[in-house]
C-alpha atoms as a PDB file:
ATOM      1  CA  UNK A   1      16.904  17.351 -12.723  1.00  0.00           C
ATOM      2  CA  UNK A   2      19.326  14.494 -11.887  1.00  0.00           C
ATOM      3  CA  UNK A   3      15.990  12.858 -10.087  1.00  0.00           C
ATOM      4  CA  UNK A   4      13.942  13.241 -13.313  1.00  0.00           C
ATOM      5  CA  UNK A   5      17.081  11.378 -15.238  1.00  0.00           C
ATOM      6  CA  UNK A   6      16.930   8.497 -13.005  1.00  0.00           C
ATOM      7  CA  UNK A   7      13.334   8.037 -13.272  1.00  0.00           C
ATOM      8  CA  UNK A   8      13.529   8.239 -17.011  1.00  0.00           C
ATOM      9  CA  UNK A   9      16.232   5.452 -16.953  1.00  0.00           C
ATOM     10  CA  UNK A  10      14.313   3.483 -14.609  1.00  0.00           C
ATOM     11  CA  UNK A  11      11.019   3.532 -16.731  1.00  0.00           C
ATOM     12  CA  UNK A  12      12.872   2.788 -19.578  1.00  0.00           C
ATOM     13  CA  UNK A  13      14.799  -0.244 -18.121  1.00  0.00           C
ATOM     14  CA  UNK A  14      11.805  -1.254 -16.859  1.00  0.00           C
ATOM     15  CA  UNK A  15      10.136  -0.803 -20.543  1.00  0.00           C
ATOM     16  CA  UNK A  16      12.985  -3.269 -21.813  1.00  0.00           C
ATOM     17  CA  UNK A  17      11.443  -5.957 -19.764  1.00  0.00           C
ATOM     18  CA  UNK A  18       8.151  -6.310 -21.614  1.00  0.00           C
ATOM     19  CA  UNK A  19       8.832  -9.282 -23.599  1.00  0.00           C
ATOM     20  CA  UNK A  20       6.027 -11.133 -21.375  1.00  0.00           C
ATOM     21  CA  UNK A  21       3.238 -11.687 -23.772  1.00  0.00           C
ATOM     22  CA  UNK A  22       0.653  -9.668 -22.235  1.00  0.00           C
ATOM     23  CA  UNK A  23       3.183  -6.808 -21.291  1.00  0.00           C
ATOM     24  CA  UNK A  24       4.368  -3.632 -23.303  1.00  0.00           C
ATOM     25  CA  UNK A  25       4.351   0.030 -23.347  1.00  0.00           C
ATOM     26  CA  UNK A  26       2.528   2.940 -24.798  1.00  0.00           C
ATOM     27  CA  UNK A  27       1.218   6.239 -24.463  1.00  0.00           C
ATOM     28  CA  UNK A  28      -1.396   8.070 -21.696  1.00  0.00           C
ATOM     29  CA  UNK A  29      -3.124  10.985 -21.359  1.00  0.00           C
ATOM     30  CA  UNK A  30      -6.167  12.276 -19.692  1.00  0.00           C
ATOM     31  CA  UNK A  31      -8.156  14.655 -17.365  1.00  0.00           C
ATOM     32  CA  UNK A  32      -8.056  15.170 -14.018  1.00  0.00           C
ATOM     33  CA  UNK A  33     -10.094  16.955 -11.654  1.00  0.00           C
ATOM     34  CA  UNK A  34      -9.104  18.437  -8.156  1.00  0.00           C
ATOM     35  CA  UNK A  35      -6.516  20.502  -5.891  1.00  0.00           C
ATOM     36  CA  UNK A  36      -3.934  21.295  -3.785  1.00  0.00           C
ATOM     37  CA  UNK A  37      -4.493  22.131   0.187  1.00  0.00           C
ATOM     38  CA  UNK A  38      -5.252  24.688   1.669  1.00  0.00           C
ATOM     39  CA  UNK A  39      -4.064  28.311   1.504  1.00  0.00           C
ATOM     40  CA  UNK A  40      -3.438  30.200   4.542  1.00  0.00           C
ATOM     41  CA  UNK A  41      -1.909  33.881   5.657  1.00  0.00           C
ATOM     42  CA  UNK A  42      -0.144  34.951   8.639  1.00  0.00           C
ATOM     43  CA  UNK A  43      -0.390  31.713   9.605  1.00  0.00           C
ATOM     44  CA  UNK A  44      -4.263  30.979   9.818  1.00  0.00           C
ATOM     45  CA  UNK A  45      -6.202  28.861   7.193  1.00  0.00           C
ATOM     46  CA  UNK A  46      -7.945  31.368   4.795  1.00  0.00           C
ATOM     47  CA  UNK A  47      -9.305  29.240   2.479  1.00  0.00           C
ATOM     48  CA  UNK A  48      -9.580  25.352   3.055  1.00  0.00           C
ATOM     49  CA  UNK A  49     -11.289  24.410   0.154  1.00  0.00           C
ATOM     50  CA  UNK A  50     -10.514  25.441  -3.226  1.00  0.00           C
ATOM     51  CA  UNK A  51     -13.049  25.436  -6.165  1.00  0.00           C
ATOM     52  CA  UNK A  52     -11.595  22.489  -7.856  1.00  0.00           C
ATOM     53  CA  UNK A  53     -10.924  23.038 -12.077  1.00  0.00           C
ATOM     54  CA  UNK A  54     -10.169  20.777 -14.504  1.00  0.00           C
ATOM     55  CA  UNK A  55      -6.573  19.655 -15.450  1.00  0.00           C
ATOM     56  CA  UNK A  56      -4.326  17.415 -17.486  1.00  0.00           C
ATOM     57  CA  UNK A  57      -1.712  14.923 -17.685  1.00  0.00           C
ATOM     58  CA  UNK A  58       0.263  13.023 -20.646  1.00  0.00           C
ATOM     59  CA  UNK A  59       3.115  10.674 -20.311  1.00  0.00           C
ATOM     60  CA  UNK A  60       4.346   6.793 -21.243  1.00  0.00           C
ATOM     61  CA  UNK A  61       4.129   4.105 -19.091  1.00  0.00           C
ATOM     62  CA  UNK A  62       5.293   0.297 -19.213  1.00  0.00           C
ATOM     63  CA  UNK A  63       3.431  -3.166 -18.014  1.00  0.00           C
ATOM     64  CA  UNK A  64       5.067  -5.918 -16.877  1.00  0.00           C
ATOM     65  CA  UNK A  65       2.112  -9.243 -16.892  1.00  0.00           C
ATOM     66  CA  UNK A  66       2.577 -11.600 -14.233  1.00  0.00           C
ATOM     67  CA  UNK A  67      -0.664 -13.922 -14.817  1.00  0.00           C
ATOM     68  CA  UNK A  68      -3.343 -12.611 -12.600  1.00  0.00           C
ATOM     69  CA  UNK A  69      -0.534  -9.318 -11.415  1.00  0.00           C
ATOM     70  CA  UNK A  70       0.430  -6.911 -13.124  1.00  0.00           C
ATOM     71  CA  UNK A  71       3.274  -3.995 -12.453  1.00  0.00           C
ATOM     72  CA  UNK A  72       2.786  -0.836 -14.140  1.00  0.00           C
ATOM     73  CA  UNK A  73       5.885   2.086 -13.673  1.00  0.00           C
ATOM     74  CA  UNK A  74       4.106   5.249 -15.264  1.00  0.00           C
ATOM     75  CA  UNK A  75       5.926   8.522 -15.738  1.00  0.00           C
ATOM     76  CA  UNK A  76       3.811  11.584 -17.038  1.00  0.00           C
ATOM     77  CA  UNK A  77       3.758  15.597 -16.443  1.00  0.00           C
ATOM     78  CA  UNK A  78       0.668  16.638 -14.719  1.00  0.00           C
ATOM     79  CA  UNK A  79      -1.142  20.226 -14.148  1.00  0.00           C
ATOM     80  CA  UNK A  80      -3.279  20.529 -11.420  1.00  0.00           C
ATOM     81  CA  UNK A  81      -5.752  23.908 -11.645  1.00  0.00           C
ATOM     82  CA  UNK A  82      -7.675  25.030  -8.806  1.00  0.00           C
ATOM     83  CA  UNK A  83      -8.884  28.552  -7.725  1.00  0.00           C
ATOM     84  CA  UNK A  84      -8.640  30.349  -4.466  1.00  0.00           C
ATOM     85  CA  UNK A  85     -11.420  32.831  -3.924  1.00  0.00           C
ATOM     86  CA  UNK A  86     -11.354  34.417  -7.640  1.00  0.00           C
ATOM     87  CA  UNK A  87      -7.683  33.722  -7.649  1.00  0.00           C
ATOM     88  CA  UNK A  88      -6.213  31.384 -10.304  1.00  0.00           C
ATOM     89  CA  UNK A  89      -3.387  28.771  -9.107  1.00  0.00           C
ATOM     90  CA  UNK A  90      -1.416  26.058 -10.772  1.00  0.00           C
ATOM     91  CA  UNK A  91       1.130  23.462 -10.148  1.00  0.00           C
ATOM     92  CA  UNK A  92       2.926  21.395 -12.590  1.00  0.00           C
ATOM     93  CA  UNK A  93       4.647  18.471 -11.677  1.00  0.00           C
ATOM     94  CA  UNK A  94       6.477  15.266 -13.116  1.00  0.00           C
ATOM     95  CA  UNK A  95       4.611  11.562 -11.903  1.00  0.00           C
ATOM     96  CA  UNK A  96       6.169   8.829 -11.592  1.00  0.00           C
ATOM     97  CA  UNK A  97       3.879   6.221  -9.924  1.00  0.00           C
ATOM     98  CA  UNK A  98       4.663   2.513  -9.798  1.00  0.00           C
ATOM     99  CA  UNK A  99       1.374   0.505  -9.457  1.00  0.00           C
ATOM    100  CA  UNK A 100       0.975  -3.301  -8.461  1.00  0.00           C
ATOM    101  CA  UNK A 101      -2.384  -4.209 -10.322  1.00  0.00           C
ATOM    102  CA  UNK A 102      -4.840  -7.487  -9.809  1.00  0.00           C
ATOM    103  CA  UNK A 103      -7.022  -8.606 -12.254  1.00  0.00           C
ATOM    104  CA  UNK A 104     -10.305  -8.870 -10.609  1.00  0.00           C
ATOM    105  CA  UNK A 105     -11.494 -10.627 -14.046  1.00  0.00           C
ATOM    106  CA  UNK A 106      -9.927  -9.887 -17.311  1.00  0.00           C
ATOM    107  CA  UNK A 107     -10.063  -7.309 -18.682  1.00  0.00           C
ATOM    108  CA  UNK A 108     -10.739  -5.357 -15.631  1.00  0.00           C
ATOM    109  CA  UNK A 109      -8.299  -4.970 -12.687  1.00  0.00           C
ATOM    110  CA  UNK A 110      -7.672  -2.851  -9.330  1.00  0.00           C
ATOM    111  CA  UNK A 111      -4.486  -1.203  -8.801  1.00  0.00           C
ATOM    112  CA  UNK A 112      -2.688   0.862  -6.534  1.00  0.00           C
ATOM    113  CA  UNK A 113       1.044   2.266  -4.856  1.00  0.00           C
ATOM    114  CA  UNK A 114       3.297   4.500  -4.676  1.00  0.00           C
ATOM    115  CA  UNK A 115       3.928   7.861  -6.719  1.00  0.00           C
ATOM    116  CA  UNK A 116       6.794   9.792  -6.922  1.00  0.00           C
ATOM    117  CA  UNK A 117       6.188  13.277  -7.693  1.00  0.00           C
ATOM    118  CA  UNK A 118       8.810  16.055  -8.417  1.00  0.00           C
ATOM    119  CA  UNK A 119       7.021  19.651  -8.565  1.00  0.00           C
ATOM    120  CA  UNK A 120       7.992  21.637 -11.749  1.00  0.00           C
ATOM    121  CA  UNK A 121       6.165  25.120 -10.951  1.00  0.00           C
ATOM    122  CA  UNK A 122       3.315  26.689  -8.762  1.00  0.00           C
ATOM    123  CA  UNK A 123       1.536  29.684  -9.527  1.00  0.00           C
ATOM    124  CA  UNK A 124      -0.840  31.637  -7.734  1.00  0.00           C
ATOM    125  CA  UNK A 125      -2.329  34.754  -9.424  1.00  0.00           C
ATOM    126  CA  UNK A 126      -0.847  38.004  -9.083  1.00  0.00           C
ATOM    127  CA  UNK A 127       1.154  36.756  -6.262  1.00  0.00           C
ATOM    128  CA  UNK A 128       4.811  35.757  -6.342  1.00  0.00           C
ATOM    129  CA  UNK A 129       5.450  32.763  -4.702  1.00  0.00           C
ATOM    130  CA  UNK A 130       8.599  31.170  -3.174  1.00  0.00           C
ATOM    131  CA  UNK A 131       9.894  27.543  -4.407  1.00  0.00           C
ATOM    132  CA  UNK A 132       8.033  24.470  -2.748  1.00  0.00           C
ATOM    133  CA  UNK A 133       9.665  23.212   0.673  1.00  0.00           C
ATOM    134  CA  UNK A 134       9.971  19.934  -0.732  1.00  0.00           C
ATOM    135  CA  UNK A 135      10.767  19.753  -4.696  1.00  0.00           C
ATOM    136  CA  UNK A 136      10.340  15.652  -4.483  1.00  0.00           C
ATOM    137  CA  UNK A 137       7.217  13.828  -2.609  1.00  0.00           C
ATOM    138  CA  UNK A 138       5.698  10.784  -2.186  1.00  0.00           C
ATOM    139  CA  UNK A 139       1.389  10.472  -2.908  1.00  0.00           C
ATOM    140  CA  UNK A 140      -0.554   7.357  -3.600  1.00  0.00           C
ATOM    141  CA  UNK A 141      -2.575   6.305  -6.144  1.00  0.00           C
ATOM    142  CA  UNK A 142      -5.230   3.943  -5.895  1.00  0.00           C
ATOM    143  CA  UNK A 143      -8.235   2.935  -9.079  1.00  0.00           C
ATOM    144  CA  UNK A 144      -9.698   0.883 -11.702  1.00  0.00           C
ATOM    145  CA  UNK A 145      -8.710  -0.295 -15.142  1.00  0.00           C
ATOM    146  CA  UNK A 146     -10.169  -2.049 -18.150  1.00  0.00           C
ATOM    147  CA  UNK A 147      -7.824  -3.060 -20.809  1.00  0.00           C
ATOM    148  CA  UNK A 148      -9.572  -3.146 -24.595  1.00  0.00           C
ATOM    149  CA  UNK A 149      -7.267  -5.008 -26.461  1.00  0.00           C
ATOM    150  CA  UNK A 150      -4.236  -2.014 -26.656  1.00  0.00           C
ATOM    151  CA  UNK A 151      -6.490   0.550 -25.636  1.00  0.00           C
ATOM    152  CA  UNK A 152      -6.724   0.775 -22.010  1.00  0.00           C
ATOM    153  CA  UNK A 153      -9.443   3.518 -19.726  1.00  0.00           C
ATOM    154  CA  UNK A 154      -8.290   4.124 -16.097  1.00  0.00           C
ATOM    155  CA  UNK A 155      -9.925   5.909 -13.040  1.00  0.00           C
ATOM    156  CA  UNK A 156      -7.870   6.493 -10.102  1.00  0.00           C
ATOM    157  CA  UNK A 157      -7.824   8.773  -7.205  1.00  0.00           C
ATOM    158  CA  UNK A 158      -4.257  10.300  -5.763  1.00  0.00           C
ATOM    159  CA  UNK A 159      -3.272  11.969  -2.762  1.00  0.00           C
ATOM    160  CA  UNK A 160      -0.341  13.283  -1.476  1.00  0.00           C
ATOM    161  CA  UNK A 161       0.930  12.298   2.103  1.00  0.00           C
ATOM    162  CA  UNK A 162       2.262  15.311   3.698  1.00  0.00           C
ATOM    163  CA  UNK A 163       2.049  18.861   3.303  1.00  0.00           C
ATOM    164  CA  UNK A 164       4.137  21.006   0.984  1.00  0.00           C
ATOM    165  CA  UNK A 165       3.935  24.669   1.305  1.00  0.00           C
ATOM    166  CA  UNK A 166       5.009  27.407  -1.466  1.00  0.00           C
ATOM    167  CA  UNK A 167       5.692  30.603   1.265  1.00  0.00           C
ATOM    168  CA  UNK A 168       4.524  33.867  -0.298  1.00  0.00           C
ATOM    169  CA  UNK A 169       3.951  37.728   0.812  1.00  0.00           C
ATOM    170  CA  UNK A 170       1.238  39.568  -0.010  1.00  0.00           C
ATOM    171  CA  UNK A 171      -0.108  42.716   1.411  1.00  0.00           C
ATOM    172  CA  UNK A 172       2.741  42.783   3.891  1.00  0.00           C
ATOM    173  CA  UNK A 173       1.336  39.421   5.066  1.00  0.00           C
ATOM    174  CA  UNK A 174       3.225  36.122   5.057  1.00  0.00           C
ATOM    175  CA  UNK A 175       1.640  33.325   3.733  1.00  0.00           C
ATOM    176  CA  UNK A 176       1.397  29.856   2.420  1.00  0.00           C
ATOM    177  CA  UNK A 177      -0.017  27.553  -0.444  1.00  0.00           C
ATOM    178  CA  UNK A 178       0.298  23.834   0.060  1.00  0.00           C
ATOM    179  CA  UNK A 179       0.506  22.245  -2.724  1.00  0.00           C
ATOM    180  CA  UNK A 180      -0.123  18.454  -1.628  1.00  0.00           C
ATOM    181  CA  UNK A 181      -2.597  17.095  -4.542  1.00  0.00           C
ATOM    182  CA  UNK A 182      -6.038  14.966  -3.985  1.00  0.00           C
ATOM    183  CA  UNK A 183      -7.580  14.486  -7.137  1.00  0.00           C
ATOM    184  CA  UNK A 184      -9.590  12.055  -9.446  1.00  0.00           C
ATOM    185  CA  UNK A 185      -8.232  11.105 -12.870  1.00  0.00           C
ATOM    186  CA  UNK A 186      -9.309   9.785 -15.688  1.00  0.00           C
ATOM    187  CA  UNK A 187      -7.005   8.389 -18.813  1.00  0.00           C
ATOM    188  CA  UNK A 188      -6.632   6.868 -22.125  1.00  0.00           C
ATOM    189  CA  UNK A 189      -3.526   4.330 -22.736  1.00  0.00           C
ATOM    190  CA  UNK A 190      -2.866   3.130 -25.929  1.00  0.00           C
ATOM    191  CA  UNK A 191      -0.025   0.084 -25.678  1.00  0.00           C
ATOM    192  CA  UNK A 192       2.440  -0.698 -28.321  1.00  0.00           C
END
């Protein structure tokens, strides 16, 4: 919790820097569509690629204009659905990427860097699951923008760097959901 406080303060801070005449902040929210890794039992892969569902994500984020460069520190909750051989899982999770953007010509730009990413809650159906190894990781985030005015669209892709498994038991077996995300999004900003 004390990590989610200091990225709240951080956007915010960040937010009171906007007085550029191009910069601000606003509102997102959008679709995304993907998973998590792969899920494996007494210690062999089982299933390496889950049917991939459709999630969400909602959040603020703040834009600092730099001429041609922009920065952009987001900071949204995402769900990520995805299904394992008829079985339903879920992970929840608080973003917080910080993207360096280029405008390839105005109004459209390339972006990418960093996200921070602390995981909330996974679920796997009918199965009771263990806390992540690793509450707080590090992805990366890489897409395309077109800002309309205050509305803005966006279409990234994300991917977590390393592993991070929830440990389970089922059936006497031990086993193990990673819940590293690769995903596309898609999302609608609106600036103030």
């Amino acid at each position: 919790m004390k990590r989610i406080s200091v990225l709240a303060f951080l956007m915010l801070a960040s937010c009171g820097m906007m007085a550029q005449k191009d910069g601000g902040f606003g509102i997102k929210a959008g679709l995304n569509y993907g998973s998590t890794g792969d899920l494996r039992q007494s210690g062999q892969t089982i299933i390496d690629n889950p049917e991939q569902k459709i999630g969400f994500h909602a959040g603020f984020f703040g834009k600092i204009d730099l001429e041609s460069v922009y920065i952009r520190p987001e900071l949204f909750f995402t769900r990520l659905n995805q299904q394992y051989n008829g079985l339903d899982a879920q992970v929840d999770k608080i973003d917080a990427p910080v993207l360096l953007g280029v405008y390839v010509f105005k109004p459209v730009s390339i972006f990418a860097g960093p996200s921070f990413q602390y995981i909330l809650d996974t679920d796997l159906q009918d199965v009771e699951l263990a806390r992540v190894q690793e509450e707080f990781t590090v992805g990366l985030q890489v897409g395309i923008a077109v800002d309309l005015g205050s509305v803005g669209l966006d279409l990234r892709y994300e991917r977590g760097f390393k592993e991070n498994e929830a440990q389970f038991t089922r059936a006497g077996q031990l086993g193990a959901l990673d819940t590293r995300p690769e995903q596309l999004t898609f999302a609608i900003s609106v600036k103030f």
